[in-house]
Protein backbone atom coordinates (compact mmCIF):
# COMPACT_ATOMS: atom_id res chain seq x y z
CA UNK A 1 -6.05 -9.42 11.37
CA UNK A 2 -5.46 -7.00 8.67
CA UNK A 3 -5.88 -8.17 5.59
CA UNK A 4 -8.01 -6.43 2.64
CA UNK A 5 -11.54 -7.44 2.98
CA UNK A 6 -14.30 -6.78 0.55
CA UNK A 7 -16.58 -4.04 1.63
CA UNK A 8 -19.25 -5.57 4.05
CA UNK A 9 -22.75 -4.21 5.14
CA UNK A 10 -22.81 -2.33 8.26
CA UNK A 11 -25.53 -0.98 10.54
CA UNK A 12 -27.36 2.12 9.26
CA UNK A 13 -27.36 4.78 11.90
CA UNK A 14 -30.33 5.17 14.29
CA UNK A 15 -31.46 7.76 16.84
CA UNK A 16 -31.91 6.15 19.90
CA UNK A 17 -35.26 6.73 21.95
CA UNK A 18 -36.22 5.85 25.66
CA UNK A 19 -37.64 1.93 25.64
CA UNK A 20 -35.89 1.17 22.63
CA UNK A 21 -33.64 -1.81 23.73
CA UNK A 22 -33.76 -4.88 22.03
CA UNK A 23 -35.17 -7.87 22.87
CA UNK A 24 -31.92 -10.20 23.49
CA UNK A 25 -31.50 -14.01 23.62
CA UNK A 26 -30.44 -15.49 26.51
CA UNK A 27 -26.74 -14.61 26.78
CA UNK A 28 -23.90 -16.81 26.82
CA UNK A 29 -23.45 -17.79 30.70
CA UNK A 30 -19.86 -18.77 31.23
CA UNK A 31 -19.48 -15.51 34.03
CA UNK A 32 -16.89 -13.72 31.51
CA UNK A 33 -16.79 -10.18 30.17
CA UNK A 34 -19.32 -8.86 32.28
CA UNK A 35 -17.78 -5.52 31.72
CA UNK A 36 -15.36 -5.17 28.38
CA UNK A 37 -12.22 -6.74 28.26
CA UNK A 38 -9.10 -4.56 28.22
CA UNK A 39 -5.46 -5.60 27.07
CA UNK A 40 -3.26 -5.37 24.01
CA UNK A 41 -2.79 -7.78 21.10
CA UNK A 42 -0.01 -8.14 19.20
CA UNK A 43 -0.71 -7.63 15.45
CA UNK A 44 -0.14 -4.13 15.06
CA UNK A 45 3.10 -4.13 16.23
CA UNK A 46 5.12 -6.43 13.85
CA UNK A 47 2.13 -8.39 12.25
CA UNK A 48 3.58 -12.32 12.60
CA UNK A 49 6.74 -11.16 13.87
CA UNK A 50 5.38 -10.03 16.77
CA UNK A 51 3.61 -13.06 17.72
CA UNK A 52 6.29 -14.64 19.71
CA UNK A 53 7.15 -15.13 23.47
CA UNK A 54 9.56 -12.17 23.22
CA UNK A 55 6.74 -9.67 22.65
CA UNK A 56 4.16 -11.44 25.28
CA UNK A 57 6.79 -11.35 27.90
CA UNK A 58 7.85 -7.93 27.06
CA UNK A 59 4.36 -6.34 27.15
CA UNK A 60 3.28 -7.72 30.36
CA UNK A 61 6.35 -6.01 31.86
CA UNK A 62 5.60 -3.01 30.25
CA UNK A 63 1.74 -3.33 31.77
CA UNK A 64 3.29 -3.22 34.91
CA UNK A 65 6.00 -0.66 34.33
CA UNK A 66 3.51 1.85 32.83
CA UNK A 67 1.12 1.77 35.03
CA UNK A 68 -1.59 -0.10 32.60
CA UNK A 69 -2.14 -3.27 34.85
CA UNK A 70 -3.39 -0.97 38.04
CA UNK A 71 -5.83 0.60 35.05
CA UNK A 72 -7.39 -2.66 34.02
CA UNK A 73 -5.06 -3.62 30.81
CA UNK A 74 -4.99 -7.61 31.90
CA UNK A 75 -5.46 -9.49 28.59
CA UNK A 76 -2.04 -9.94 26.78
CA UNK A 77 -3.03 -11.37 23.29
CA UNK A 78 -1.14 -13.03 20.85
CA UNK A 79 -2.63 -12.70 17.29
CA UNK A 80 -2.22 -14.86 13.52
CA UNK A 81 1.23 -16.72 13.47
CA UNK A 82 2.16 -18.39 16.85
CA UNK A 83 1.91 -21.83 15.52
CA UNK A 84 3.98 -23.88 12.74
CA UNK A 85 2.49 -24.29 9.39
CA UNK A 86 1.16 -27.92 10.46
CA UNK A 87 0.02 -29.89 13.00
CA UNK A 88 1.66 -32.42 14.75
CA UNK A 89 1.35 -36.22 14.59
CA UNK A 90 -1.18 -36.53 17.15
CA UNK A 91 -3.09 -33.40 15.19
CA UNK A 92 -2.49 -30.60 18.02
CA UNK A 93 -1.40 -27.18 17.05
CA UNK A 94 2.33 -26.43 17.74
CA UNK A 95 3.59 -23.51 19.07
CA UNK A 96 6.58 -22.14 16.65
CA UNK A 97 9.67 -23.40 18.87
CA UNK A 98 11.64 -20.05 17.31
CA UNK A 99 9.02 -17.94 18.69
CA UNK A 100 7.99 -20.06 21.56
CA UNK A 101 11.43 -21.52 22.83
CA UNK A 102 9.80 -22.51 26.32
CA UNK A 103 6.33 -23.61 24.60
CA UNK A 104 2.83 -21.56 25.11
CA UNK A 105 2.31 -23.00 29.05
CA UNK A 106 5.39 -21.71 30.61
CA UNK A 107 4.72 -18.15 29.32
CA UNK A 108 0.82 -18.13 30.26
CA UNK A 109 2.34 -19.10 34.27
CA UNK A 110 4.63 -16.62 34.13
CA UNK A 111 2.07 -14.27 32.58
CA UNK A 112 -0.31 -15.62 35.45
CA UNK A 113 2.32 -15.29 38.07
CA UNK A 114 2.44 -11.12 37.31
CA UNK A 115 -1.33 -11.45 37.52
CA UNK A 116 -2.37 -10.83 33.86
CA UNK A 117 -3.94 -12.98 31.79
CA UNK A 118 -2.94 -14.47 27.83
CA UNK A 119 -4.94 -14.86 25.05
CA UNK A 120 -4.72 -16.47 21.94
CA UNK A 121 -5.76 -16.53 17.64
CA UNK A 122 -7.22 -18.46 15.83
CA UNK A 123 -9.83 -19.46 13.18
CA UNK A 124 -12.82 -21.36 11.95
CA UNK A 125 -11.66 -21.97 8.84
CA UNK A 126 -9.17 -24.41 7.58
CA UNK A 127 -6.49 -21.84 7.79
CA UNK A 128 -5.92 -18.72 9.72
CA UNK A 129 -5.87 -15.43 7.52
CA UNK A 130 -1.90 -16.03 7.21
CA UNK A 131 -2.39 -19.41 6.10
CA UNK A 132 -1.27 -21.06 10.07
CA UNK A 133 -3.79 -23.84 10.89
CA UNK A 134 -7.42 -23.25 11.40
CA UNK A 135 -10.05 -25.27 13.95
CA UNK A 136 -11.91 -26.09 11.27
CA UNK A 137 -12.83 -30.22 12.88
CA UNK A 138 -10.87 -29.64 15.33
CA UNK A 139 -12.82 -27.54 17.52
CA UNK A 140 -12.47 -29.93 20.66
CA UNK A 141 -9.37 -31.15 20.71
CA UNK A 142 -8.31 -27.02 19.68
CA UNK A 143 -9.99 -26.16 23.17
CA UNK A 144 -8.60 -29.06 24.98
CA UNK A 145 -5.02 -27.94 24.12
CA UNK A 146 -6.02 -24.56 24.92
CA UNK A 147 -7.44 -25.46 28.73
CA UNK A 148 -4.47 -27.88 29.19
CA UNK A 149 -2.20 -24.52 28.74
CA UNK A 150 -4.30 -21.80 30.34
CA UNK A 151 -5.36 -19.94 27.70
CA UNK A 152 -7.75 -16.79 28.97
CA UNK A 153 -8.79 -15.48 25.99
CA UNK A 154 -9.34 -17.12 22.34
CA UNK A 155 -10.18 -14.84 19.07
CA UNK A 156 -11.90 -16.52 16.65
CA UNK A 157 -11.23 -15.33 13.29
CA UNK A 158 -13.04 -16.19 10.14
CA UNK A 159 -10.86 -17.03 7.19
CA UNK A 160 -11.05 -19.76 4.53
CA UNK A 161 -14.28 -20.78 5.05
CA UNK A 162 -16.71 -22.19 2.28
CA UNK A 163 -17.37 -20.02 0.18
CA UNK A 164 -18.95 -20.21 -3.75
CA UNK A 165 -18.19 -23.15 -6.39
CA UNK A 166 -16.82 -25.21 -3.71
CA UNK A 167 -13.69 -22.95 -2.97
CA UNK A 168 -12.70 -21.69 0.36
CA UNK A 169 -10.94 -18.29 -0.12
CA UNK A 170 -8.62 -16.23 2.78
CA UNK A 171 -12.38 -14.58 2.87
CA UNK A 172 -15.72 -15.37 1.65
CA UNK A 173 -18.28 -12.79 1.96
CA UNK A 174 -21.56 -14.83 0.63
CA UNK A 175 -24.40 -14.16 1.70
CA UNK A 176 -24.76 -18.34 0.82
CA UNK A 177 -23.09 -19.23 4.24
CA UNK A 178 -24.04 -18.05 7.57
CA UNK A 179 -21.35 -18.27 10.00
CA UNK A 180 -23.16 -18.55 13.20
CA UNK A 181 -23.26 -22.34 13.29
CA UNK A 182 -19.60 -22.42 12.98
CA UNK A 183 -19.11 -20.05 15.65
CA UNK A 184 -21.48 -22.21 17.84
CA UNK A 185 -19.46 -25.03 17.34
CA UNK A 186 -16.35 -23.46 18.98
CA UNK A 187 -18.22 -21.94 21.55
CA UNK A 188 -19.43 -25.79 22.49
CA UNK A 189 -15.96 -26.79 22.26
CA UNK A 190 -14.80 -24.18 25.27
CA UNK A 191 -17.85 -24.95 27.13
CA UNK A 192 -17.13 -28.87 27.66
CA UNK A 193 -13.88 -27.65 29.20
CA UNK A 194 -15.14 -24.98 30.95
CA UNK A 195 -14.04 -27.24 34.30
CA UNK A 196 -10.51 -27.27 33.62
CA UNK A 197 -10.51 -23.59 32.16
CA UNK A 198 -13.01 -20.59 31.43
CA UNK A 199 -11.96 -19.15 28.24
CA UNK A 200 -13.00 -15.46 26.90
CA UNK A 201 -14.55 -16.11 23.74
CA UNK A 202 -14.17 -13.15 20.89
CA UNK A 203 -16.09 -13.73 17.31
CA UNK A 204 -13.82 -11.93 14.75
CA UNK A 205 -16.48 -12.95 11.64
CA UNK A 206 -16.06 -8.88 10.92
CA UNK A 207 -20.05 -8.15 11.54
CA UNK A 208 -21.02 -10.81 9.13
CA UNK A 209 -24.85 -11.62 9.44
CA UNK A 210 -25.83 -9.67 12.01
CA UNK A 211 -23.54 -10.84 14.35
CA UNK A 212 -24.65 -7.98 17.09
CA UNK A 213 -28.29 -10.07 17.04
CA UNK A 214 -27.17 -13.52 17.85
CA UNK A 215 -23.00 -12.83 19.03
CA UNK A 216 -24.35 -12.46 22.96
CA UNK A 217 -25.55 -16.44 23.22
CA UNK A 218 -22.41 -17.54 21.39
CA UNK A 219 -19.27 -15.36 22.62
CA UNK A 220 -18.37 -12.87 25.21
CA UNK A 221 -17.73 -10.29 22.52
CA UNK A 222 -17.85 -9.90 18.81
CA UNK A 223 -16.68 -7.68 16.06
CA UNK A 224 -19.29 -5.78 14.40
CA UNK A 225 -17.46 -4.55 11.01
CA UNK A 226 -14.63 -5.05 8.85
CA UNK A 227 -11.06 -4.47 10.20
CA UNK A 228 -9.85 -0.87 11.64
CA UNK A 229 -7.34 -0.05 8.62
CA UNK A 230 -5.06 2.27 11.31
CA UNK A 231 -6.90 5.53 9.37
CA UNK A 232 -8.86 7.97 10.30
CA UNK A 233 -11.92 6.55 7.76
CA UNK A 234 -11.84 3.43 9.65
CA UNK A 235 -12.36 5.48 12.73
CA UNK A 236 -15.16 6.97 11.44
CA UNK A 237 -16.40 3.96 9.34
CA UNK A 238 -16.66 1.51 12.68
CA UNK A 239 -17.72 4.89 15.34
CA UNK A 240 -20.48 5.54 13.17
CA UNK A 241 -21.66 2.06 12.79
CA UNK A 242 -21.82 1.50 16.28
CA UNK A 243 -24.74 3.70 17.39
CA UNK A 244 -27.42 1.75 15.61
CA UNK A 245 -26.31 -1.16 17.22
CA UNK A 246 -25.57 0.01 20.67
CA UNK A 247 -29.10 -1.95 22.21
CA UNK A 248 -27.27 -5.45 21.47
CA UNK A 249 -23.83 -4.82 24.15
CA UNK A 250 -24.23 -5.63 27.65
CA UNK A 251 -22.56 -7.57 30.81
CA UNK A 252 -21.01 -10.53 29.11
CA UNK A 253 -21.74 -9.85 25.31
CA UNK A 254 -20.48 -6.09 24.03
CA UNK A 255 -20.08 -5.29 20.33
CA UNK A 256 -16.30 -5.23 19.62
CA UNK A 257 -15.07 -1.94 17.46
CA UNK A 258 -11.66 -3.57 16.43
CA UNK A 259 -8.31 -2.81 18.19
CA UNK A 260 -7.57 0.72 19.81
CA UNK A 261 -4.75 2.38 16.86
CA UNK A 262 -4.09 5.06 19.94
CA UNK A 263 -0.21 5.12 19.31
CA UNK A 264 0.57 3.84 16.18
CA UNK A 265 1.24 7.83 14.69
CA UNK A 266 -1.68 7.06 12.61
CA UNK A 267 -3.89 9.77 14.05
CA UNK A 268 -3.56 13.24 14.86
CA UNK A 269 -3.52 13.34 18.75
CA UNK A 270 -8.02 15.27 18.41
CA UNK A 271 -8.62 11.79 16.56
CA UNK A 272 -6.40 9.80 18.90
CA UNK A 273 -8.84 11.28 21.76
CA UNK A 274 -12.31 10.59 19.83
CA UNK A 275 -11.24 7.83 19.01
CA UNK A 276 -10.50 6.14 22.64
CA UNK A 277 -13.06 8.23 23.68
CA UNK A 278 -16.06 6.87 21.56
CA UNK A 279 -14.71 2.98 22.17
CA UNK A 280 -15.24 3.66 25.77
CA UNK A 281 -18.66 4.88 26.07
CA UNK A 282 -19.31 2.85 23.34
CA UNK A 283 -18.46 -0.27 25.83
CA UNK A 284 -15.84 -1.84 23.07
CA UNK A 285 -13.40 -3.54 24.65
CA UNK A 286 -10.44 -1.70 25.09
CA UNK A 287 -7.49 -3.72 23.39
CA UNK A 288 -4.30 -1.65 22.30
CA UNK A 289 -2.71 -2.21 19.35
CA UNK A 290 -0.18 -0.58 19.47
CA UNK A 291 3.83 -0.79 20.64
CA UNK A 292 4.15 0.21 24.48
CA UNK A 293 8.07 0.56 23.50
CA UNK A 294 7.47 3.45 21.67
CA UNK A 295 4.18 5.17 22.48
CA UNK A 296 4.30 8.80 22.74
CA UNK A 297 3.48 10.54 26.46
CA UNK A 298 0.12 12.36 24.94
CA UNK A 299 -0.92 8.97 23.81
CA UNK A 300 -0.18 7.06 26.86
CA UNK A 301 -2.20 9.77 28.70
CA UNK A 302 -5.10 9.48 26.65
CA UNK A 303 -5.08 5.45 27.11
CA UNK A 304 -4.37 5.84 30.74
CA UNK A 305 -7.60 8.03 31.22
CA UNK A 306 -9.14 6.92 34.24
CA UNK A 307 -11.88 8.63 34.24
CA UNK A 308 -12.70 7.55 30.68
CA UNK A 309 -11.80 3.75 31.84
CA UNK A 310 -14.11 3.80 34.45
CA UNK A 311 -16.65 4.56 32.30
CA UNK A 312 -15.96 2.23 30.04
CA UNK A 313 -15.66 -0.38 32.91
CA UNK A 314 -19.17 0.91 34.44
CA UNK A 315 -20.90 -2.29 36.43
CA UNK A 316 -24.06 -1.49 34.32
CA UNK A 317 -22.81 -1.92 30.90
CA UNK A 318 -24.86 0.08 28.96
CA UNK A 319 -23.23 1.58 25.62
CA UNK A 320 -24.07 5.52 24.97
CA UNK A 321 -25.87 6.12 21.17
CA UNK A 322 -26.64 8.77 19.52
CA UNK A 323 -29.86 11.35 20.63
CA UNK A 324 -30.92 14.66 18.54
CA UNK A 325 -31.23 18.14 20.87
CA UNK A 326 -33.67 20.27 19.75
CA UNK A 327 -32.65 22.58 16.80
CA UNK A 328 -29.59 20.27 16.03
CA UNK A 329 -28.62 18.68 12.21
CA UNK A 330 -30.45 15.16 11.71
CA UNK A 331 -27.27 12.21 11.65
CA UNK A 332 -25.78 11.90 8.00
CA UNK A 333 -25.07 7.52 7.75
CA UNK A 334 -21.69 7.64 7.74
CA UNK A 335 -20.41 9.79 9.97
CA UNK A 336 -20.04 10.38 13.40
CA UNK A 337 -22.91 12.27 15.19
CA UNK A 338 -22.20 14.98 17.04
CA UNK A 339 -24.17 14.20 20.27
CA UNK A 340 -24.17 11.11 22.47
CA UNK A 341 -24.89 9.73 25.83
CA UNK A 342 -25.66 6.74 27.50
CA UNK A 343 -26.52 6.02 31.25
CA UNK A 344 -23.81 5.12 34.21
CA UNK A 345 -24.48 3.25 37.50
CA UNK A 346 -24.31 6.78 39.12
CA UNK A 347 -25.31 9.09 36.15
CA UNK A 348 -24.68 9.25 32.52
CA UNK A 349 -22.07 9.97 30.27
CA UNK A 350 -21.80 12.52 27.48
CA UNK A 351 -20.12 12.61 24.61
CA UNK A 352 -19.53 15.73 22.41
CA UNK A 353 -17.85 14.74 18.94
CA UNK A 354 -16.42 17.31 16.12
CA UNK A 355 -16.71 14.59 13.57
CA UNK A 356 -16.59 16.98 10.80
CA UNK A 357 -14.70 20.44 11.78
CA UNK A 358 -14.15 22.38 14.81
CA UNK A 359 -17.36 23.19 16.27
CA UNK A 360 -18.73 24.94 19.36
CA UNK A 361 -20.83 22.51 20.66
CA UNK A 362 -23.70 22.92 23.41
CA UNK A 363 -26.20 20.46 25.02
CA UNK A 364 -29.51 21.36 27.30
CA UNK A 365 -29.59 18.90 30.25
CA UNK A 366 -33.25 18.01 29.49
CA UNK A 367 -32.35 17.13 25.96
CA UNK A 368 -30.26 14.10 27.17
CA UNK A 369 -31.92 10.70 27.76
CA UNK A 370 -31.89 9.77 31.61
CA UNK A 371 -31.36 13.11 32.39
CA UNK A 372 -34.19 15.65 31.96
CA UNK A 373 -34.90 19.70 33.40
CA UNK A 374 -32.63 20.60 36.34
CA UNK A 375 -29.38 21.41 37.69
CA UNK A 376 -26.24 18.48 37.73
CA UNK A 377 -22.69 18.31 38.51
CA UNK A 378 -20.11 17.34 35.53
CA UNK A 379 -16.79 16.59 34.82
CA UNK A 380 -15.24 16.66 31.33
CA UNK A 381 -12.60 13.27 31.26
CA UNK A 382 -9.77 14.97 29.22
CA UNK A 383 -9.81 18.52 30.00
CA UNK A 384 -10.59 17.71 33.80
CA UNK A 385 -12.96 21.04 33.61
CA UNK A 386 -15.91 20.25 36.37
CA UNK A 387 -19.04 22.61 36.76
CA UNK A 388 -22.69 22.89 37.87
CA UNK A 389 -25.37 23.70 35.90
CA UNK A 390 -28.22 23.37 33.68
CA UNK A 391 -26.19 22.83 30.54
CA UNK A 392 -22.34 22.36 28.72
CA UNK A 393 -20.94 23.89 25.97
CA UNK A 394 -17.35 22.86 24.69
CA UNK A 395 -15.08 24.40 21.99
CA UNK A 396 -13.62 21.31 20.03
CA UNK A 397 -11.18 21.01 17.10
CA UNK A 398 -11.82 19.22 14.35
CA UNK A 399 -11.92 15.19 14.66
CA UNK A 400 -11.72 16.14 18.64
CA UNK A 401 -14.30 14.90 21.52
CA UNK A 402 -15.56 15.56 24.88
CA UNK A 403 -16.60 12.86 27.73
CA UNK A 404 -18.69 14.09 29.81
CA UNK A 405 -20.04 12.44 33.07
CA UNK A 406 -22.88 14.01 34.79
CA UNK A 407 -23.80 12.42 38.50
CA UNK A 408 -27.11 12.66 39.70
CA UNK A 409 -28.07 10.37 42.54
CA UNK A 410 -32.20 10.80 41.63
CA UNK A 411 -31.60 9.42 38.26
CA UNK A 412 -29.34 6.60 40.00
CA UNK A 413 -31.96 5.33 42.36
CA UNK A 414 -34.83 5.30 39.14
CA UNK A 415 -32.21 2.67 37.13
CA UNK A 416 -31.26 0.15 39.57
């Protein structure tokens, strides 16, 4: 949802160092998300106009037609809006019947039948951000209803909820109210149906309380900062955030950087490329928001990356953070670090980011964690450019990136 949110507290950057990872609760076991999710949701594109059969149906085509469902797009999500303004007699949500003219369960089989899956919004408050009916009570019979229509995917957002004196505002950002019982609750609520229908479970709470420390025994993903304003500042706001958390993100629990703005003409095409680039190795899931009618070739290149997808979609599921070479600048809070890497099933990636200007910029193999002194074999994602060697060096303009993933089957056979 986009709405304007007071400023919230994020996570102060932090070098990462070898043995560093955190120790994590038992995470939530429903067999989902074990690498990030990837899809497209719909509020972007037309905010509540766009949540509507027309648009579901239209996508999924398009996921085909593109070539996005053979990449791993599956999840088509439907965002704030779908329902009427009230419940119905029996207290069940109803789908808009001018936006839903064959109802919610014919579109999800026909959505199955091209073998994608749906998701849907909603919220833990008494209303969603747009002021459509929240769970708030109604948990159960919300996940019921959900099950009985074969819902894949449900976003939980996090509007009026209580807040001070008694009132409960679109958004409440006391400190008073912690929202992980209330997240709990839903999460209960989609595990007693769990029979009749495993449902993804996202936490939108926008990185309240320290989500990233309890969100893996409680959902399958969950934002970890306020909403991605479709700016570069939000880019940079969110990327930079995400390396002090990165420890917290693994099979079935990943910290969630917001909806992918690749295609919206929002970014130059260098920003459109860090940007994808940096969710991906960061392990976000990867969930355009954007209109596949009218995306641009470079942009549908840089979202059809393979390379970068399978990195993203790496069986390990170990986000990349920041690490220091020798000689380089110490991280400024704030803004995204030039130098990052995290490991791979068969090797690690790189990432190379010109957060701040065009820069030349270079990285020693034994400087990067999991690699060490010695010769390996690269590949850089975007520019295809492969070599051997003891080092890389790339020549970036400003706000651009490199991925970079180095194989090496000795460092392989230490990991697993």
């Amino acid at each position: 949802m986009k709405y304007i949110l007071a400023a919230a507290a994020l996570a102060q950057i932090a070098v990462a160092t070898e043995g560093s990872d955190h120790e994590l609760e038992k995470r939530l076991d429903n067999g989902l998300g074990l690498t990030p999710p990837m899809g497209w949701s719909s509020w972007n594109v037309a905010q509540c106009a766009s949540a509507s059969e027309r648009y579901a149906i239209d996508t999924a085509n398009k996921f085909i037609s593109l070539g996005l469902k053979d990449l791993g797009y599956s999840y088509v999500n439907i965002d704030d809006c779908w329902s009427t303004k009230s419940r119905d007699g029996s207290g069940n949500l109803v789908p808009d019947p001018s936006k839903w003219p064959n109802g919610i369960k014919s579109v999800v089989d026909r959505i199955h039948g091209m073998g994608l899956k749906f998701g849907l919004y909603g919220c833990v408050g008494t209303m969603t951000c747009a002021g459509y009916p929240g769970s708030w009570g109604r948990e159960a019979q919300d996940a019921r209803l959900l099950a009985s229509w074969g819902v894949d995917f449900w976003k939980h957002d996090a509007c009026y909820t209580p807040c001070t004196n008694g009132q409960t505002p679109q958004t409440c950002w006391s400190a008073q109210f912690n929202t992980r019982a209330w997240y709990e609750t839903m999460r209960d609520a989609l595990a007693s149906v769990r029979s009749t229908k495993n449902i993804y479970y996202n936490l939108c709470q926008w990185g309240r309380d320290s989500v990233w420390t309890w969100g893996n025994s409680v959902g399958n993903s969950w934002r970890m900062s306020a909403d991605n304003w479709q700016d570069w500042d939000s880019v940079e706001r969110i990327g930079s955030a995400a390396a002090g958390i990165s420890q917290y993100s693994g099979p079935g629990g990943f910290n969630d950087l917001d909806m992918l703005i690749v295609g919206n003409n929002k970014l130059t095409e260098n920003e459109e490329r860090l940007h994808f680039g940096l969710w991906a190795i960061c392990k976000s899931p990867l969930i355009l928001g954007n209109n596949l009618n009218t995306i641009s070739a470079a942009s549908l290149a840089i979202i059809k990356n393979k390379g970068i997808i399978d990195i993203n979609q790496d069986r390990l599921g170990k986000p990349a953070t920041i690490f220091r070479p020798s000689g380089s600048p110490a991280p400024v809070s704030g803004r995204i670090y030039s130098y990052w890497a995290g490991p791979l099933s068969d090797g690690v990636v790189i990432g190379l980011v010109a957060g701040t200007g065009a820069a030349t910029l270079s990285v020693n193999f034994r400087d990067v964690p999991g690699l060490g002194s010695g010769s390996y074999s690269w590949r850089e994602m975007y520019s295809g450019r492969t070599g051997t060697g003891t080092s890389v060096s790339f020549s970036l303009g400003n706000h651009d990136m490199a991925v970079i993933k180095v194989t090496t089957s000795e460092w392989y056979s230490q990991c697993v």
